[in-house]
C-alpha atoms as a PDB file:
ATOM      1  CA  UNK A   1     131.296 150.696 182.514  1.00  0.00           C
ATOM      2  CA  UNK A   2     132.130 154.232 181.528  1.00  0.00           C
ATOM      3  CA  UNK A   3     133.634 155.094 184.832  1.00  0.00           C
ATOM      4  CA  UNK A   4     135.715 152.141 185.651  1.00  0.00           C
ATOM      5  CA  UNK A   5     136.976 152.388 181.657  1.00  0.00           C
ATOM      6  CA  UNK A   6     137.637 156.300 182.096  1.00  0.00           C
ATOM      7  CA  UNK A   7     139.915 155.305 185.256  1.00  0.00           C
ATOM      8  CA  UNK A   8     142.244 152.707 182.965  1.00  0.00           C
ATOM      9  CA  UNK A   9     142.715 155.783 180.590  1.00  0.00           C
ATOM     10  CA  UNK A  10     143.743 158.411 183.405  1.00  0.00           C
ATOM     11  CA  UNK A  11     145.524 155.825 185.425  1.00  0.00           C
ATOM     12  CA  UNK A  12     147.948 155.777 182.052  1.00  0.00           C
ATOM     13  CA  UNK A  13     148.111 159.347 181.627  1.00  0.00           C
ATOM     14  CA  UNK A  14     148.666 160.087 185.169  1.00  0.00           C
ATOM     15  CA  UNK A  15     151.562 157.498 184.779  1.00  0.00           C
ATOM     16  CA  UNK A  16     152.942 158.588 181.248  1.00  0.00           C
ATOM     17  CA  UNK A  17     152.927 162.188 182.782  1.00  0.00           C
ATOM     18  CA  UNK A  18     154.465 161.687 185.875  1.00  0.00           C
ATOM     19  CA  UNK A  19     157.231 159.452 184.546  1.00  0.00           C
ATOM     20  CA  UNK A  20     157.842 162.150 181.805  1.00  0.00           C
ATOM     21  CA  UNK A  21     157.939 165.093 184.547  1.00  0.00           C
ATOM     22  CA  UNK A  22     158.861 163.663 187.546  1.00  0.00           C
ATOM     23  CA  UNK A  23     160.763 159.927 187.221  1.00  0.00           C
ATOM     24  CA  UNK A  24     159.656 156.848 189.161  1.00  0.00           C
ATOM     25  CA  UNK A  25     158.954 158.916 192.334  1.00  0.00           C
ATOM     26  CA  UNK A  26     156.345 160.810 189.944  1.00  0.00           C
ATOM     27  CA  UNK A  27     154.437 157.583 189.391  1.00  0.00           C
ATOM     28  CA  UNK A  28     154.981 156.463 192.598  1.00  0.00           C
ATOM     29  CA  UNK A  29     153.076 159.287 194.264  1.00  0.00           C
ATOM     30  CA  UNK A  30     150.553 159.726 192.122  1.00  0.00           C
ATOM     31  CA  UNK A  31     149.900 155.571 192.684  1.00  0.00           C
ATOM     32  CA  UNK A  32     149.617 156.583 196.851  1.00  0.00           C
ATOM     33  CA  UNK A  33     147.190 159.031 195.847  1.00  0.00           C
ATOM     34  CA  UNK A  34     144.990 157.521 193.488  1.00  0.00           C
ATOM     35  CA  UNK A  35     144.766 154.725 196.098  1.00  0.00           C
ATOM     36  CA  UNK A  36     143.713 157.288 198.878  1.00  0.00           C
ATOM     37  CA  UNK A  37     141.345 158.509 196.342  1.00  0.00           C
ATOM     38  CA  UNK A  38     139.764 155.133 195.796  1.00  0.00           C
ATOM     39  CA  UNK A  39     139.066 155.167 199.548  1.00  0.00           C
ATOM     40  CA  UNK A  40     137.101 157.412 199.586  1.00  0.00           C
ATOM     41  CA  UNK A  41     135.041 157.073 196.236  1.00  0.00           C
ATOM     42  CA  UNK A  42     134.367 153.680 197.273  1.00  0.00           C
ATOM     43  CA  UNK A  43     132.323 155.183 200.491  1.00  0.00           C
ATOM     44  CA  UNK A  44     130.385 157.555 197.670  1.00  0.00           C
ATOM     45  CA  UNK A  45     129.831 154.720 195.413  1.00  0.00           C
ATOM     46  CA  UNK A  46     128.560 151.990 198.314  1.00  0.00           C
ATOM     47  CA  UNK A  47     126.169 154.481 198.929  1.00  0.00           C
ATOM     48  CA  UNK A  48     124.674 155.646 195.453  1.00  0.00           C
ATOM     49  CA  UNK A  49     124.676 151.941 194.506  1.00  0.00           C
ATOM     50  CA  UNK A  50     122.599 150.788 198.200  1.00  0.00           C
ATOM     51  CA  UNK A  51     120.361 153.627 197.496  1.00  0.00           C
ATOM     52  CA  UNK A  52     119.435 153.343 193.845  1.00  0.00           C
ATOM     53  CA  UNK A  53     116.854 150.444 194.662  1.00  0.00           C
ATOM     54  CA  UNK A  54     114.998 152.631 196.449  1.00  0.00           C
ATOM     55  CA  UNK A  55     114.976 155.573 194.132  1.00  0.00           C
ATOM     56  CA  UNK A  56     113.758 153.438 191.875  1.00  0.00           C
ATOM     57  CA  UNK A  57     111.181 152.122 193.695  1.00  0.00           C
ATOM     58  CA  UNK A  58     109.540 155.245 194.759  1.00  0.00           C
ATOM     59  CA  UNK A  59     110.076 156.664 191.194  1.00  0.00           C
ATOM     60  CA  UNK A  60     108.305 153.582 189.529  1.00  0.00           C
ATOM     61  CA  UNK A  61     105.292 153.380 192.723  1.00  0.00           C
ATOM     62  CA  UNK A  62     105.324 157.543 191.800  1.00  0.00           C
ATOM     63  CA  UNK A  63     105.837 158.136 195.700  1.00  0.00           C
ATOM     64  CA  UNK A  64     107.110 161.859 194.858  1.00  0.00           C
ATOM     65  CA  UNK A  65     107.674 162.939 198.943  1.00  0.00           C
ATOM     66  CA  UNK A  66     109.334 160.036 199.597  1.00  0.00           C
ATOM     67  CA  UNK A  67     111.537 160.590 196.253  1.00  0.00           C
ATOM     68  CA  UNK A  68     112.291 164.573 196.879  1.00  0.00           C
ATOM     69  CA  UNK A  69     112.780 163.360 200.881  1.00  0.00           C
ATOM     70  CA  UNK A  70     115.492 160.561 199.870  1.00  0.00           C
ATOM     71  CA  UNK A  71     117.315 162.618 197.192  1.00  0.00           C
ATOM     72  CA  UNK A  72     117.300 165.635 199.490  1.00  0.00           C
ATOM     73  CA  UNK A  73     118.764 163.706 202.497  1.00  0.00           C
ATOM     74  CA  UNK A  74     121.183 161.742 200.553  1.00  0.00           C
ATOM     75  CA  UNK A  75     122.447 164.781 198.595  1.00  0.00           C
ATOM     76  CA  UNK A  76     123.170 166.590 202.362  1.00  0.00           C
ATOM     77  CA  UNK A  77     124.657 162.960 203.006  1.00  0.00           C
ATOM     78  CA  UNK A  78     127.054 162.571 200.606  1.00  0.00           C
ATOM     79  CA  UNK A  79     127.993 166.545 201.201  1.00  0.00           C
ATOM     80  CA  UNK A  80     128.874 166.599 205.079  1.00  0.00           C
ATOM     81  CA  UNK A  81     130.563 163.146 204.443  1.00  0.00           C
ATOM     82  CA  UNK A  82     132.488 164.719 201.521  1.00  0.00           C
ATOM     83  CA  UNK A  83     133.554 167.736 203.659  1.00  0.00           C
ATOM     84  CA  UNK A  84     134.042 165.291 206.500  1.00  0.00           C
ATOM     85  CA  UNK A  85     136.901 163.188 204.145  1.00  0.00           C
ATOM     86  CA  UNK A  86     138.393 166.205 203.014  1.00  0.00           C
ATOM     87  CA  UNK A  87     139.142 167.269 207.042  1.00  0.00           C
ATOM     88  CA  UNK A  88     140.055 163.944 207.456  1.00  0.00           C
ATOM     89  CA  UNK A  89     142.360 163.498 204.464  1.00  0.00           C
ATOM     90  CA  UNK A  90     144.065 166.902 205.070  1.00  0.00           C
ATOM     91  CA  UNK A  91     144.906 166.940 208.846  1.00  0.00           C
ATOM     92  CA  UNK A  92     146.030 162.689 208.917  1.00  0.00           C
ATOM     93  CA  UNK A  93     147.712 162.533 205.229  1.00  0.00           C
ATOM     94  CA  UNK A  94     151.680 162.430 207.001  1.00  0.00           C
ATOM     95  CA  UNK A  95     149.697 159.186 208.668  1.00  0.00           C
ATOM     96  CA  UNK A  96     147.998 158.021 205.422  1.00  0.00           C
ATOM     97  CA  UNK A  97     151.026 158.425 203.528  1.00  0.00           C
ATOM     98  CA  UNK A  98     153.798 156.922 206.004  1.00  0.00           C
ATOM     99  CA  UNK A  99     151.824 153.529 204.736  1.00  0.00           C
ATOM    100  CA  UNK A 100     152.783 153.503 201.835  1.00  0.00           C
ATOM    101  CA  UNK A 101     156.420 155.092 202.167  1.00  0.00           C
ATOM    102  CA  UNK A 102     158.983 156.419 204.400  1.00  0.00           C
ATOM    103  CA  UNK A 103     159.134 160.293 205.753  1.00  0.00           C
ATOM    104  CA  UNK A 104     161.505 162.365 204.608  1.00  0.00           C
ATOM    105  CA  UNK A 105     162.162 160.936 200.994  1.00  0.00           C
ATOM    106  CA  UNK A 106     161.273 162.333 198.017  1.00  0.00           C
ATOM    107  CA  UNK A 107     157.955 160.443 197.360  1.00  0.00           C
ATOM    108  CA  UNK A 108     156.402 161.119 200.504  1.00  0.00           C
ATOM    109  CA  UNK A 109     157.300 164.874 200.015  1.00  0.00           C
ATOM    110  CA  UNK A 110     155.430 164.679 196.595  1.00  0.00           C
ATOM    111  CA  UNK A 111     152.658 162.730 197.924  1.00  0.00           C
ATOM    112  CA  UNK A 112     152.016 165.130 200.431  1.00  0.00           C
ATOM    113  CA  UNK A 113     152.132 168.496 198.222  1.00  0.00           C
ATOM    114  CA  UNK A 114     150.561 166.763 195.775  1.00  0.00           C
ATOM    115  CA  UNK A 115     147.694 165.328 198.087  1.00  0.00           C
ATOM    116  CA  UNK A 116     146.820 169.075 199.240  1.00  0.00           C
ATOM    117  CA  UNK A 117     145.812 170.023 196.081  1.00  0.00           C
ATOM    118  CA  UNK A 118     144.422 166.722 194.645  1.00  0.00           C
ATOM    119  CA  UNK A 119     142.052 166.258 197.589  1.00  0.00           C
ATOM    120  CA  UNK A 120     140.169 169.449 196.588  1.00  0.00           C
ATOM    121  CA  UNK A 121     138.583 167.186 194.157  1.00  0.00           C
ATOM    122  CA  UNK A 122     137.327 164.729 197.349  1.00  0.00           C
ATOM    123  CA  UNK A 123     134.765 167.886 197.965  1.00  0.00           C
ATOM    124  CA  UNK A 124     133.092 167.514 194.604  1.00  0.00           C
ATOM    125  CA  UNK A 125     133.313 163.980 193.798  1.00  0.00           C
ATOM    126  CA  UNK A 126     130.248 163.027 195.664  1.00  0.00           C
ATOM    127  CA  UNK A 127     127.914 165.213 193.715  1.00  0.00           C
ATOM    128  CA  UNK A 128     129.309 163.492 190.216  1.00  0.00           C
ATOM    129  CA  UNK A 129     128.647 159.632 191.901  1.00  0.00           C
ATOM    130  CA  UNK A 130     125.697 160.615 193.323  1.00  0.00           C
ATOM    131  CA  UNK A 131     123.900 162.252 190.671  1.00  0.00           C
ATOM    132  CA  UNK A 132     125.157 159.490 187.794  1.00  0.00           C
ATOM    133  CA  UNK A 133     124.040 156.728 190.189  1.00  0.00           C
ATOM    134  CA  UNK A 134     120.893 158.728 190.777  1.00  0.00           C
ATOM    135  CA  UNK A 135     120.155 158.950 186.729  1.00  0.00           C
ATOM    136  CA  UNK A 136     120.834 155.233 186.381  1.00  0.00           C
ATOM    137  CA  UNK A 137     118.312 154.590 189.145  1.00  0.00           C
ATOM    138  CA  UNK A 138     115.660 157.004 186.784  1.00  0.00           C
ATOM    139  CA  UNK A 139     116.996 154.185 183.596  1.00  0.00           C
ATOM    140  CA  UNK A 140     118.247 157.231 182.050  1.00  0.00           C
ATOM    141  CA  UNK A 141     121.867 155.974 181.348  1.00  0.00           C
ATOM    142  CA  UNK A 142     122.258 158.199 178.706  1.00  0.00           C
ATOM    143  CA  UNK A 143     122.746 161.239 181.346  1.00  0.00           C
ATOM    144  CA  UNK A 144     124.836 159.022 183.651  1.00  0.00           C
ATOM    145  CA  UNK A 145     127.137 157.613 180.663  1.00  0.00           C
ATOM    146  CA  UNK A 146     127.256 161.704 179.615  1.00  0.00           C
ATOM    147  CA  UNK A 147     128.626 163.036 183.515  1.00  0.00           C
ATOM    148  CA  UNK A 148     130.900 159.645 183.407  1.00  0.00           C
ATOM    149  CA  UNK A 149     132.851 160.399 179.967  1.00  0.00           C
ATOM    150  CA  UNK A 150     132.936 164.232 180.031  1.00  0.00           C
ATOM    151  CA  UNK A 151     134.238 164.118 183.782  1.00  0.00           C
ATOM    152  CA  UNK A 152     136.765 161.666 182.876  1.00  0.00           C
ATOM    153  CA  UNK A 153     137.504 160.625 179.141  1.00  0.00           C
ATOM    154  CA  UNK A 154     137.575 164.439 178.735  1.00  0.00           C
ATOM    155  CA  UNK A 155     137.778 167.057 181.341  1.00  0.00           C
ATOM    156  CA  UNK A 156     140.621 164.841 183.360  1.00  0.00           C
ATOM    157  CA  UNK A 157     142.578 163.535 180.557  1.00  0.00           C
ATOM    158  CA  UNK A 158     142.430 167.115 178.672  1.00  0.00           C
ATOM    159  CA  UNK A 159     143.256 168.708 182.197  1.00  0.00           C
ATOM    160  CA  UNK A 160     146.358 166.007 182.482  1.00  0.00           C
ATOM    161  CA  UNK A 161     147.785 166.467 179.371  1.00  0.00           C
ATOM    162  CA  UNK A 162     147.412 169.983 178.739  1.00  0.00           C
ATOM    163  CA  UNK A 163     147.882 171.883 182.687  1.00  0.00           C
ATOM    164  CA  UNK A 164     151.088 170.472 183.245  1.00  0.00           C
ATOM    165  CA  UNK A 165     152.909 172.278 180.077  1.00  0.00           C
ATOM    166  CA  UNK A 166     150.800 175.378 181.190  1.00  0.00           C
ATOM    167  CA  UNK A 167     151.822 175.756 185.049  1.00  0.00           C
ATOM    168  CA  UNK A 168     154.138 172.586 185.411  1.00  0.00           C
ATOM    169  CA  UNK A 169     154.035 169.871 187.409  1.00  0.00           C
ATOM    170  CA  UNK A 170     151.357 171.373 189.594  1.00  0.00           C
ATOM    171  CA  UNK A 171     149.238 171.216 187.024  1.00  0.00           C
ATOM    172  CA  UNK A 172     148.741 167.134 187.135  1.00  0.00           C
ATOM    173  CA  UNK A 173     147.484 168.299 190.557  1.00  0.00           C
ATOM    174  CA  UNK A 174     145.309 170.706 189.921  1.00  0.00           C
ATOM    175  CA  UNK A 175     143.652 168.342 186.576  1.00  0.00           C
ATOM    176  CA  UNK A 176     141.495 166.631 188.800  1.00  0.00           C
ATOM    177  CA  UNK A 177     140.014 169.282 190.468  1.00  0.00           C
ATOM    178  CA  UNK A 178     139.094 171.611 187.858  1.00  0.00           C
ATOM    179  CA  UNK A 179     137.671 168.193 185.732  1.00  0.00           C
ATOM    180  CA  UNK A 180     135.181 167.534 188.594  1.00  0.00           C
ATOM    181  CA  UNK A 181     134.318 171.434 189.032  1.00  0.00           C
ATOM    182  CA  UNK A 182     133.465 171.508 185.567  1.00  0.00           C
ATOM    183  CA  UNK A 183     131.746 167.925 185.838  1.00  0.00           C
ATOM    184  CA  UNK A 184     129.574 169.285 188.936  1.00  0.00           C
ATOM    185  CA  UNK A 185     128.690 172.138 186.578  1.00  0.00           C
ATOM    186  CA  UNK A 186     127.332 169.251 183.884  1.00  0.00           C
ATOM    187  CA  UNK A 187     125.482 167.618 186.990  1.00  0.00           C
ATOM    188  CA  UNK A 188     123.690 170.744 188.144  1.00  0.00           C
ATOM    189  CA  UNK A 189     122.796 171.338 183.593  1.00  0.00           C
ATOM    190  CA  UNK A 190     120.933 167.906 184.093  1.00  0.00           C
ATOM    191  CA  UNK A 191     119.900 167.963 187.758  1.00  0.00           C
ATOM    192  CA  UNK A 192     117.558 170.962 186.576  1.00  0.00           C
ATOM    193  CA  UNK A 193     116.751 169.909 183.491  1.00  0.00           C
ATOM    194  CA  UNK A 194     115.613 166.739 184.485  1.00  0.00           C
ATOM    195  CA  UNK A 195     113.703 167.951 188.067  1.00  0.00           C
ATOM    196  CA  UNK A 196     110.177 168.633 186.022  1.00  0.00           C
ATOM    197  CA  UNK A 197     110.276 165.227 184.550  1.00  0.00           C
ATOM    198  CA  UNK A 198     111.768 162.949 187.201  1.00  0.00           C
ATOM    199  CA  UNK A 199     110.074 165.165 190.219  1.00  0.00           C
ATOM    200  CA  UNK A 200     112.924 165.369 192.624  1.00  0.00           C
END
């Protein structure tokens, strides 16, 4: 809930920002992106929702090898598949981006700019899905509600509004990676603080 509410709110700002900074061609690239984004979250989030059951299940039958195995090999999962996107995203965006609009205008020129910086964020995104999905397998939505709203409701939206009067337009860029650096940092406060009582 806290996630698909957070991404209403920065849909808006990314909108209200772009359209103040950059016109219609703002908006428009920032919609190409946020679409490329959502394909590859949605690979992140298949996953942490498939395996969630079976956290659960090994948490609640107390199987702690099979627990620390599945964590361990989705977490190296979720990683190479992250670094994977991020190769992928990089070396095929003219592709990617020639879907959505023509070469040579101004859109696709901010798409692409844009898209080099804003994929930095595809490398840390799996960690945040992975470790909220992880804590609402555990039944501790508290944590997972916590990583949701501080990556998004405030490190993205804070990094959105306040960046781009700091360094420009790059800044709208750069929002979204710095939100899910610092939201990777909240995942590794709670990761260890939570290993001694969940047994990961």
């Amino acid at each position: 809930m806290v996630s698909q509410l957070s991404s209403g709110i920065i849909t808006f700002l990314f909108n209200f920002v772009m359209l103040k900074y950059l016109g219609e061609d703002g908006v428009a690239a920032i919609t190409i992106i946020l679409y490329i984004q959502y394909l590859v979250t949605s690979i992140f989030l298949g996953y942490s929702i498939g395996v969630s059951p079976r956290i659960s299940f090994f948490y609640g039958n107390q199987d702690i090898p099979m627990l620390k195995s599945l964590i361990s090999i989705s977490l190296k999962l979720v990683w190479t598949i992250s670094i994977l996107s991020y190769i992928i995203i990089i070396v095929t965006s003219p592709l990617l981006v020639r879907f959505f609009t023509e070469p040579s205008t101004n859109v696709f020129n901010l798409t692409i700019n844009g898209l080099k910086i804003y994929s930095i964020s595809f490398l840390i995104v799996c960690t945040l899905i992975f470790i909220s999905g992880m804590f609402t397998a555990f039944s501790n939505g508290k944590v997972s509600a916590i990583i949701s709203f501080l990556r998004a409701l405030v490190f993205e939206s804070t990094g959105i509004i306040i960046l781009p009067v700091i360094i420009g337009i790059s800044g709208v860029w750069w929002a979204v990676p710095i939100a899910r650096f610092l939201g990777a940092l909240v995942c590794l406060y709670y990761y260890k603080k939570y290993k001694p009582i969940y047994h990961y």
